[in-house]
PDB file of N, CA and C in Angstrom:
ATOM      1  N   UNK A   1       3.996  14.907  -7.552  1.00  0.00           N
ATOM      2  CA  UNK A   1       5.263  14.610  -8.192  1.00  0.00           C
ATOM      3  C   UNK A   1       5.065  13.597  -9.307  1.00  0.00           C
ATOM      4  N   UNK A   2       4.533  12.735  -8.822  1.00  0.00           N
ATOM      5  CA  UNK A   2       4.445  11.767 -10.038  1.00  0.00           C
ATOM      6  C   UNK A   2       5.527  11.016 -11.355  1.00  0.00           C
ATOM      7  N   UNK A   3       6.215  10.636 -10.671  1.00  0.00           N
ATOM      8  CA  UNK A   3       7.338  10.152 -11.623  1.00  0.00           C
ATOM      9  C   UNK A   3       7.274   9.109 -12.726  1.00  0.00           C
ATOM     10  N   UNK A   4       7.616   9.532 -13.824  1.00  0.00           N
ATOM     11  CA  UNK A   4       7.187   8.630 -14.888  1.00  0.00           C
ATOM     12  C   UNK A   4       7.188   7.412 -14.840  1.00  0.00           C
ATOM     13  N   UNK A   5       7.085   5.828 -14.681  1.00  0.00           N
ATOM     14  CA  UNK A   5       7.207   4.464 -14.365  1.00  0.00           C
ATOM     15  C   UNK A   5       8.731   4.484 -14.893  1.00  0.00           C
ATOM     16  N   UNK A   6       9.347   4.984 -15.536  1.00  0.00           N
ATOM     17  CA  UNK A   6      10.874   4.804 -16.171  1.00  0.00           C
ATOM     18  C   UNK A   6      11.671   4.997 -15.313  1.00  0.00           C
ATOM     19  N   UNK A   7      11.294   6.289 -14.828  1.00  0.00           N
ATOM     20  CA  UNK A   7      12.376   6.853 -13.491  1.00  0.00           C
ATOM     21  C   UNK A   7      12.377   6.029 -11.770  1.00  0.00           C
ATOM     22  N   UNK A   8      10.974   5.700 -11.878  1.00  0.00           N
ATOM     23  CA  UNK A   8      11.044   4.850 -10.570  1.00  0.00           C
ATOM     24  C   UNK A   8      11.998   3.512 -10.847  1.00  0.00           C
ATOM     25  N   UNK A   9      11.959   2.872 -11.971  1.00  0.00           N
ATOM     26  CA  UNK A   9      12.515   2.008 -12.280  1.00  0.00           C
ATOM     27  C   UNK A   9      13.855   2.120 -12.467  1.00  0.00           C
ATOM     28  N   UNK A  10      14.508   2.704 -12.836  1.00  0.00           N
ATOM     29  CA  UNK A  10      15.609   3.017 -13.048  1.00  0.00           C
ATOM     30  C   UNK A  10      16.839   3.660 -10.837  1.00  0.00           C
ATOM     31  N   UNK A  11      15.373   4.017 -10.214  1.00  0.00           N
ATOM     32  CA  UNK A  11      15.981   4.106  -8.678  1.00  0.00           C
ATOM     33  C   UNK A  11      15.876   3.251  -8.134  1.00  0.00           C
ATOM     34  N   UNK A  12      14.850   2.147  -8.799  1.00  0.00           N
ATOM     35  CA  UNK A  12      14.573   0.529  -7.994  1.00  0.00           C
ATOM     36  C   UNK A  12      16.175   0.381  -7.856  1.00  0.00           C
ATOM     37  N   UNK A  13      16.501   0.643  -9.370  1.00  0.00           N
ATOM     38  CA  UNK A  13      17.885  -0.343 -10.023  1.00  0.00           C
ATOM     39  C   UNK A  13      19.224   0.491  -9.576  1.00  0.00           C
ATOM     40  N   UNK A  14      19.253   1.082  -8.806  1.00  0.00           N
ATOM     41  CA  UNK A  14      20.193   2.054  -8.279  1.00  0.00           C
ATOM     42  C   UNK A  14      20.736   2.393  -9.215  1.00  0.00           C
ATOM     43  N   UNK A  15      20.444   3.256 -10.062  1.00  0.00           N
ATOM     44  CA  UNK A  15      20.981   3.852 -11.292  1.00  0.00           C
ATOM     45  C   UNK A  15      20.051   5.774 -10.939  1.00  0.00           C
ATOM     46  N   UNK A  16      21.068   6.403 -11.570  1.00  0.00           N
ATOM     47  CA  UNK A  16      21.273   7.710 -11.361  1.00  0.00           C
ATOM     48  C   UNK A  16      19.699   8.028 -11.850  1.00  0.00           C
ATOM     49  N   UNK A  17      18.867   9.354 -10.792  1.00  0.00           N
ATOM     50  CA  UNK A  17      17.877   9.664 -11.146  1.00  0.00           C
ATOM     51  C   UNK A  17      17.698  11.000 -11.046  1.00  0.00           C
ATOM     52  N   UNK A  18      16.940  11.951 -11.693  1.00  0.00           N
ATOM     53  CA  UNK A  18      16.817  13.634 -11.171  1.00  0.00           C
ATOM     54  C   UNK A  18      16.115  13.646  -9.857  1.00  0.00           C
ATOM     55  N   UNK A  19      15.119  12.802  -8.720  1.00  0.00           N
ATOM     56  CA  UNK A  19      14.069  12.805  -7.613  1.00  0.00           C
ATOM     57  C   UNK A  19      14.265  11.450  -7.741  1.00  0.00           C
ATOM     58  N   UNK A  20      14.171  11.142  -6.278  1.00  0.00           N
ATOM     59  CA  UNK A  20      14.158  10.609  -5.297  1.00  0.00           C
ATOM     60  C   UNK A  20      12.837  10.084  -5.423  1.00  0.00           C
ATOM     61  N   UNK A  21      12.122   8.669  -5.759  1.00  0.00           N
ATOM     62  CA  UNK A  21      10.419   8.297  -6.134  1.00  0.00           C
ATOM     63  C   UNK A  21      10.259   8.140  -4.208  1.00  0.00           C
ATOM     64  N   UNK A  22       8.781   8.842  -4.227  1.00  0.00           N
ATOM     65  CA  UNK A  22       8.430   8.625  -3.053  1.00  0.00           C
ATOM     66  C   UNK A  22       6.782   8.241  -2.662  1.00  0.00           C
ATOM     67  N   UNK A  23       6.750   7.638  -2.012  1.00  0.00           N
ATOM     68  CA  UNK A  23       5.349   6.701  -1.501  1.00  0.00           C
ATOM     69  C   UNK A  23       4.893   6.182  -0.178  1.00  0.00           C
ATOM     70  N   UNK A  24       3.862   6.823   0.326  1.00  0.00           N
ATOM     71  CA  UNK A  24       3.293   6.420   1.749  1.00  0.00           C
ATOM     72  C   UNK A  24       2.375   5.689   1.220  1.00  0.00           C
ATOM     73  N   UNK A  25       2.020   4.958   2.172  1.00  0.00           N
ATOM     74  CA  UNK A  25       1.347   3.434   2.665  1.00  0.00           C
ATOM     75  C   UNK A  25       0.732   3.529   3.937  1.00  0.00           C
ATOM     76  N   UNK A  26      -0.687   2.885   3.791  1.00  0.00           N
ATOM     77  CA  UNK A  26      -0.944   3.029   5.345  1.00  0.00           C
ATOM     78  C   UNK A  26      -2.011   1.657   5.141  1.00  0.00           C
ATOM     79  N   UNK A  27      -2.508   1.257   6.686  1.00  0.00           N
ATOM     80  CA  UNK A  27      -3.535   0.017   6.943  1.00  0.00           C
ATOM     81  C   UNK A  27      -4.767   0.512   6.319  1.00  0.00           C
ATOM     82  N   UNK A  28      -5.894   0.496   6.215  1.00  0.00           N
ATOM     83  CA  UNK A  28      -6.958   0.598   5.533  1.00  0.00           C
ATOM     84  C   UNK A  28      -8.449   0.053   6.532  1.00  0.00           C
ATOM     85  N   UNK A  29      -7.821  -1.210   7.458  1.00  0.00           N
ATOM     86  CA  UNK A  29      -8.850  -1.845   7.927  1.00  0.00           C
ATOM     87  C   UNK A  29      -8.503  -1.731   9.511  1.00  0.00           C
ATOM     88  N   UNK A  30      -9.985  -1.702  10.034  1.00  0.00           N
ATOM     89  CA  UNK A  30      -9.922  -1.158  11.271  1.00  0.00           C
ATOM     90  C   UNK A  30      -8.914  -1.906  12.512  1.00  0.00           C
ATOM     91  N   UNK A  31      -8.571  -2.872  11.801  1.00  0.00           N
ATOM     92  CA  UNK A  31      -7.322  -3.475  12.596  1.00  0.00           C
ATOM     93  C   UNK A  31      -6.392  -4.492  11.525  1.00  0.00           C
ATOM     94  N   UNK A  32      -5.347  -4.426  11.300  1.00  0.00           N
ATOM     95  CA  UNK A  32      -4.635  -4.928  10.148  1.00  0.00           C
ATOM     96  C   UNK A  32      -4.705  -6.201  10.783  1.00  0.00           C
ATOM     97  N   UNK A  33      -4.845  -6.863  11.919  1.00  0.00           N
ATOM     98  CA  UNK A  33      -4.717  -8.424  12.211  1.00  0.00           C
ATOM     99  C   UNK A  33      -6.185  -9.034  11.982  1.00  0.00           C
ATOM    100  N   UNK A  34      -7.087  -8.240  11.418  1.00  0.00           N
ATOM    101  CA  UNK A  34      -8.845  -8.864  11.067  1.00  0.00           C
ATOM    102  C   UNK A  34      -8.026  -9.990   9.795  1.00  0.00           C
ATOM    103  N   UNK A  35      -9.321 -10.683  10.390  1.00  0.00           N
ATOM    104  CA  UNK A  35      -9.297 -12.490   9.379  1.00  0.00           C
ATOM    105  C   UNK A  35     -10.120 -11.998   8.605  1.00  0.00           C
ATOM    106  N   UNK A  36      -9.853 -12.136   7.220  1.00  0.00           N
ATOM    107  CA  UNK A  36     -10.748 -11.942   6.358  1.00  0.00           C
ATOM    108  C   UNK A  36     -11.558 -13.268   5.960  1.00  0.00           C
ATOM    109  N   UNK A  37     -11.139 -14.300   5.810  1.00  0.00           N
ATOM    110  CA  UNK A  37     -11.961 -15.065   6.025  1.00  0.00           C
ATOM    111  C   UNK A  37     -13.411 -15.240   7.026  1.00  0.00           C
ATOM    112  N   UNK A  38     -13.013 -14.296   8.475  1.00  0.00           N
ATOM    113  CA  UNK A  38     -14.011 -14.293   9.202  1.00  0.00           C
ATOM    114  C   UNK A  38     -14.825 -12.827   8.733  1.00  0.00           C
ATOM    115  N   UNK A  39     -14.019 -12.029   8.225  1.00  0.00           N
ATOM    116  CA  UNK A  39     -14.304 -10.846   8.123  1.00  0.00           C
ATOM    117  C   UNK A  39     -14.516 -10.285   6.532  1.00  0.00           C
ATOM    118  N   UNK A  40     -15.615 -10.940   5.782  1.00  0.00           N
ATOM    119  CA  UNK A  40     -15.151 -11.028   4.369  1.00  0.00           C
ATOM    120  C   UNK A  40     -15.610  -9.034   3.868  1.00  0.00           C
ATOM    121  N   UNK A  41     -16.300  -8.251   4.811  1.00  0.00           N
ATOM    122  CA  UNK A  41     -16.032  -6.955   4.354  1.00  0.00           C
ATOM    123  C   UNK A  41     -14.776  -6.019   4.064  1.00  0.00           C
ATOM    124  N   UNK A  42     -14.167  -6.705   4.718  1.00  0.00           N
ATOM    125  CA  UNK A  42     -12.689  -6.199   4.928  1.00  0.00           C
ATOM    126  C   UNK A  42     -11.598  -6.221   3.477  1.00  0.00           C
ATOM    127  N   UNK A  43     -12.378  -6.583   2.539  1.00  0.00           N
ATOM    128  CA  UNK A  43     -12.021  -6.970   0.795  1.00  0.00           C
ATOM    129  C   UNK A  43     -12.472  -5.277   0.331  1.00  0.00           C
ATOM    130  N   UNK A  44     -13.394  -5.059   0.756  1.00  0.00           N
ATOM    131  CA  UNK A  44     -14.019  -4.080   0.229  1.00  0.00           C
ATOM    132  C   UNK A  44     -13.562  -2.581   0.902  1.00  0.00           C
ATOM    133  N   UNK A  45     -13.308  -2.618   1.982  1.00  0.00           N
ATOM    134  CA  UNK A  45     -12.508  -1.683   2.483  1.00  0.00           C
ATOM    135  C   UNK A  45     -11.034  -1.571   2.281  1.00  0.00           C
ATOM    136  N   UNK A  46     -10.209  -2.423   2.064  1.00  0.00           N
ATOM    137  CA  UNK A  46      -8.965  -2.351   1.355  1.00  0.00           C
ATOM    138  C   UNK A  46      -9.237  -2.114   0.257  1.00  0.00           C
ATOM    139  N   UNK A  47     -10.122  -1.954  -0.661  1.00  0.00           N
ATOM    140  CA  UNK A  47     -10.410  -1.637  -2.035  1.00  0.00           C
ATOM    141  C   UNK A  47     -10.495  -0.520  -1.976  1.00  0.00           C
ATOM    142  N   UNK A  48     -11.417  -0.075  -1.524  1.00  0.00           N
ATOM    143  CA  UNK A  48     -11.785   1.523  -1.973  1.00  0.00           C
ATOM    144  C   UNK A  48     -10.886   2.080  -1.261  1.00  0.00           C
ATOM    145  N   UNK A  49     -10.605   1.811   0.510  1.00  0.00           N
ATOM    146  CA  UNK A  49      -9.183   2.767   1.032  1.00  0.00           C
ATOM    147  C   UNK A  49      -8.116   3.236   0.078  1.00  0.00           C
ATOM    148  N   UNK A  50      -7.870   1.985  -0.545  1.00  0.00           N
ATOM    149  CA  UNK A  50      -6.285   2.326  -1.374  1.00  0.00           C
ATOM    150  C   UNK A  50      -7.135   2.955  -2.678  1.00  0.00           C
ATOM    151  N   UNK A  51      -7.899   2.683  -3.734  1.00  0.00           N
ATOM    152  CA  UNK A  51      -8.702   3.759  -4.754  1.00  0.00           C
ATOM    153  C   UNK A  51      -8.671   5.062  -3.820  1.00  0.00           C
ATOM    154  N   UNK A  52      -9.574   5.486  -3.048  1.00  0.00           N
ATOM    155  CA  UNK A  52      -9.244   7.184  -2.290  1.00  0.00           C
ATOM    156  C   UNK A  52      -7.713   7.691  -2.442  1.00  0.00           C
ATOM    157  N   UNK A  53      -7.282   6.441  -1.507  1.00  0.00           N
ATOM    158  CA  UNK A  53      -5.920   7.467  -1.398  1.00  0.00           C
ATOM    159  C   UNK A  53      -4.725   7.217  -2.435  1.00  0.00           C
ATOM    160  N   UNK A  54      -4.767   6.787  -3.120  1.00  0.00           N
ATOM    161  CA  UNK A  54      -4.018   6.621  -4.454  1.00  0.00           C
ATOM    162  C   UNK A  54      -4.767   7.561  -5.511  1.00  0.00           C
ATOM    163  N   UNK A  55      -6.056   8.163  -4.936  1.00  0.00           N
ATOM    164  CA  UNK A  55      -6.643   9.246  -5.815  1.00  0.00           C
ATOM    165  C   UNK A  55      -5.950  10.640  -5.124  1.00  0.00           C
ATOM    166  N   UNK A  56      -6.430  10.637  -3.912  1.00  0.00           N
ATOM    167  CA  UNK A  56      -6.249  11.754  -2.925  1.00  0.00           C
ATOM    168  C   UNK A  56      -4.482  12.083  -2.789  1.00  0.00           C
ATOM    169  N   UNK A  57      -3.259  11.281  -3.165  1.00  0.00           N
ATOM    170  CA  UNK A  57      -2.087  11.854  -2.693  1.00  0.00           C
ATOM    171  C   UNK A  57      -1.344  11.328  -4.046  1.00  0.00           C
ATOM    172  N   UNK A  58      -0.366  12.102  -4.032  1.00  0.00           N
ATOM    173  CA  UNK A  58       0.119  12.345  -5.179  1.00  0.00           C
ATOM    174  C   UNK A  58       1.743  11.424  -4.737  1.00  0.00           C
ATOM    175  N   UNK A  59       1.359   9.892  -5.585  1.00  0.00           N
ATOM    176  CA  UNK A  59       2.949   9.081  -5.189  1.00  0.00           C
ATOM    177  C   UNK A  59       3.366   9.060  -6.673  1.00  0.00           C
ATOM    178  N   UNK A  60       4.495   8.182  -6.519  1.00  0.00           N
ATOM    179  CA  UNK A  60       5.331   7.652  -7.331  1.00  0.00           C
ATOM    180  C   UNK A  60       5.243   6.374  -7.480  1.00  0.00           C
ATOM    181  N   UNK A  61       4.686   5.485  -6.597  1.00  0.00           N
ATOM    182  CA  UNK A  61       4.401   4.423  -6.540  1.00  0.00           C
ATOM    183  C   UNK A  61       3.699   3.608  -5.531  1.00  0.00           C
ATOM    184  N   UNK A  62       2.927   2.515  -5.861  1.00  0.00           N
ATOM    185  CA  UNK A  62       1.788   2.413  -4.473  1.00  0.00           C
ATOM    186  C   UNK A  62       2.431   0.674  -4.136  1.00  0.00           C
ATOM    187  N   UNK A  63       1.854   0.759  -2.575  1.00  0.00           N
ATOM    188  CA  UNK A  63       1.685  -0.396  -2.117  1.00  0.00           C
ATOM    189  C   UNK A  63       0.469  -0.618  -1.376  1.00  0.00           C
ATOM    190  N   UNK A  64      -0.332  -2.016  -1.922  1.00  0.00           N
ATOM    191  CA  UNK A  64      -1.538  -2.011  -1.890  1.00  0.00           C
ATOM    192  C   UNK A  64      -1.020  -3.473  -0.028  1.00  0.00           C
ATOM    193  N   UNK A  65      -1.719  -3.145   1.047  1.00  0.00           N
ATOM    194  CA  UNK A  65      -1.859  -3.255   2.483  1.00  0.00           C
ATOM    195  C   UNK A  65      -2.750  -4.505   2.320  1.00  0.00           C
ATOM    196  N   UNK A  66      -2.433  -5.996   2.273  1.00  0.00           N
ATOM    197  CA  UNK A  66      -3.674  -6.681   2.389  1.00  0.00           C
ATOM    198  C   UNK A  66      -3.755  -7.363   3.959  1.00  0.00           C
ATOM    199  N   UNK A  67      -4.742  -6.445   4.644  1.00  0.00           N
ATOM    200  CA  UNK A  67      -5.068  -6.369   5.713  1.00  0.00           C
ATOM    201  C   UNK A  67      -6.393  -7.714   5.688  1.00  0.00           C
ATOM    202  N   UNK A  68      -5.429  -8.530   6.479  1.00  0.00           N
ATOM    203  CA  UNK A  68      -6.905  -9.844   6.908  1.00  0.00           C
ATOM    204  C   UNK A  68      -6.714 -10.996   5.700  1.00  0.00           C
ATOM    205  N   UNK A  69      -5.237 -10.825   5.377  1.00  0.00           N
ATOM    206  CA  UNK A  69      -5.085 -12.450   4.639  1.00  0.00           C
ATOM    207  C   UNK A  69      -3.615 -13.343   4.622  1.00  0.00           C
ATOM    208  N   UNK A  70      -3.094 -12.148   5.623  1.00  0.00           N
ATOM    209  CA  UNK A  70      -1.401 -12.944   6.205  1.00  0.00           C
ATOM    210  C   UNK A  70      -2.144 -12.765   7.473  1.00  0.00           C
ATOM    211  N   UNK A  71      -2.857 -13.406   7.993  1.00  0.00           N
ATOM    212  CA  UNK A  71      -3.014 -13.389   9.714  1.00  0.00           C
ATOM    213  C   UNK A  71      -1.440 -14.225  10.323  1.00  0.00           C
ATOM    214  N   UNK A  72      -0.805 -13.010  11.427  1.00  0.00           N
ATOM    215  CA  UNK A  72       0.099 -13.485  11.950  1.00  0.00           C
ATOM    216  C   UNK A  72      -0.425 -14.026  13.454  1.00  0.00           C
ATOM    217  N   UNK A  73       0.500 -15.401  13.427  1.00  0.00           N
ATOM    218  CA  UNK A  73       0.197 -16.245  14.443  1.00  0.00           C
ATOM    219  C   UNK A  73       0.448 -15.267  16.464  1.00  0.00           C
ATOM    220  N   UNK A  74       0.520 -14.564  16.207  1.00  0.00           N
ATOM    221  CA  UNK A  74       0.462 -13.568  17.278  1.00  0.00           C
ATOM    222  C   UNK A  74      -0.022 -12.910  16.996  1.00  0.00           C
ATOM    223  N   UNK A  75      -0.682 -12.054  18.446  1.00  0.00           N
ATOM    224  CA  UNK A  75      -1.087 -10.723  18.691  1.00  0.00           C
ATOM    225  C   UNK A  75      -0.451  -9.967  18.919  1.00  0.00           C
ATOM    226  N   UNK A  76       0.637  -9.874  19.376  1.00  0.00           N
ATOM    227  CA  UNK A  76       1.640  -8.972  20.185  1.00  0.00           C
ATOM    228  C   UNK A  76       1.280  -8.773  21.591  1.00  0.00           C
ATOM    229  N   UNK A  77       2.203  -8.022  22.266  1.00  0.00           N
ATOM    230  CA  UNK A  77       2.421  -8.750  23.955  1.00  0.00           C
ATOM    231  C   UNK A  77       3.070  -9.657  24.318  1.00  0.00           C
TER     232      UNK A  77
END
């Protein structure tokens, strides 16, 4: 689909568009709670993950996952 940067912008702004901009997102690193500080490969795998799949799928707009540099003060449980 690929929507021109005008048109996504213009649905940010709730203003009338022909499509609906659409975009999946996913983690990249083998666990999104890795410390990158402890884990400094984990730079390099969020790199190329999001290059592949921002090659491999066809969005409208990306969000880049930085897995291992908001460590949340929980684990869950």
């Amino acid at each position: 689909m690929s929507l021109p940067r005008e048109e996504v912008l213009k649905a940010f702004h709730n203003q009338e568009v022909e499509h609906v901009p659409v975009s999946f997102w996913r983690h990249f690193a083998e666990s999104e709670f890795t410390d990158a500080s402890q884990e400094p490969a984990v730079l390099d795998i969020n790199l190329q993950g999001h290059r592949d799949y921002y090659q491999a799928v066809d969005v409208d707009f990306a969000k880049t996952m930085l897995d291992g540099y908001f460590p949340y003060p929980f684990r869950g449980g």
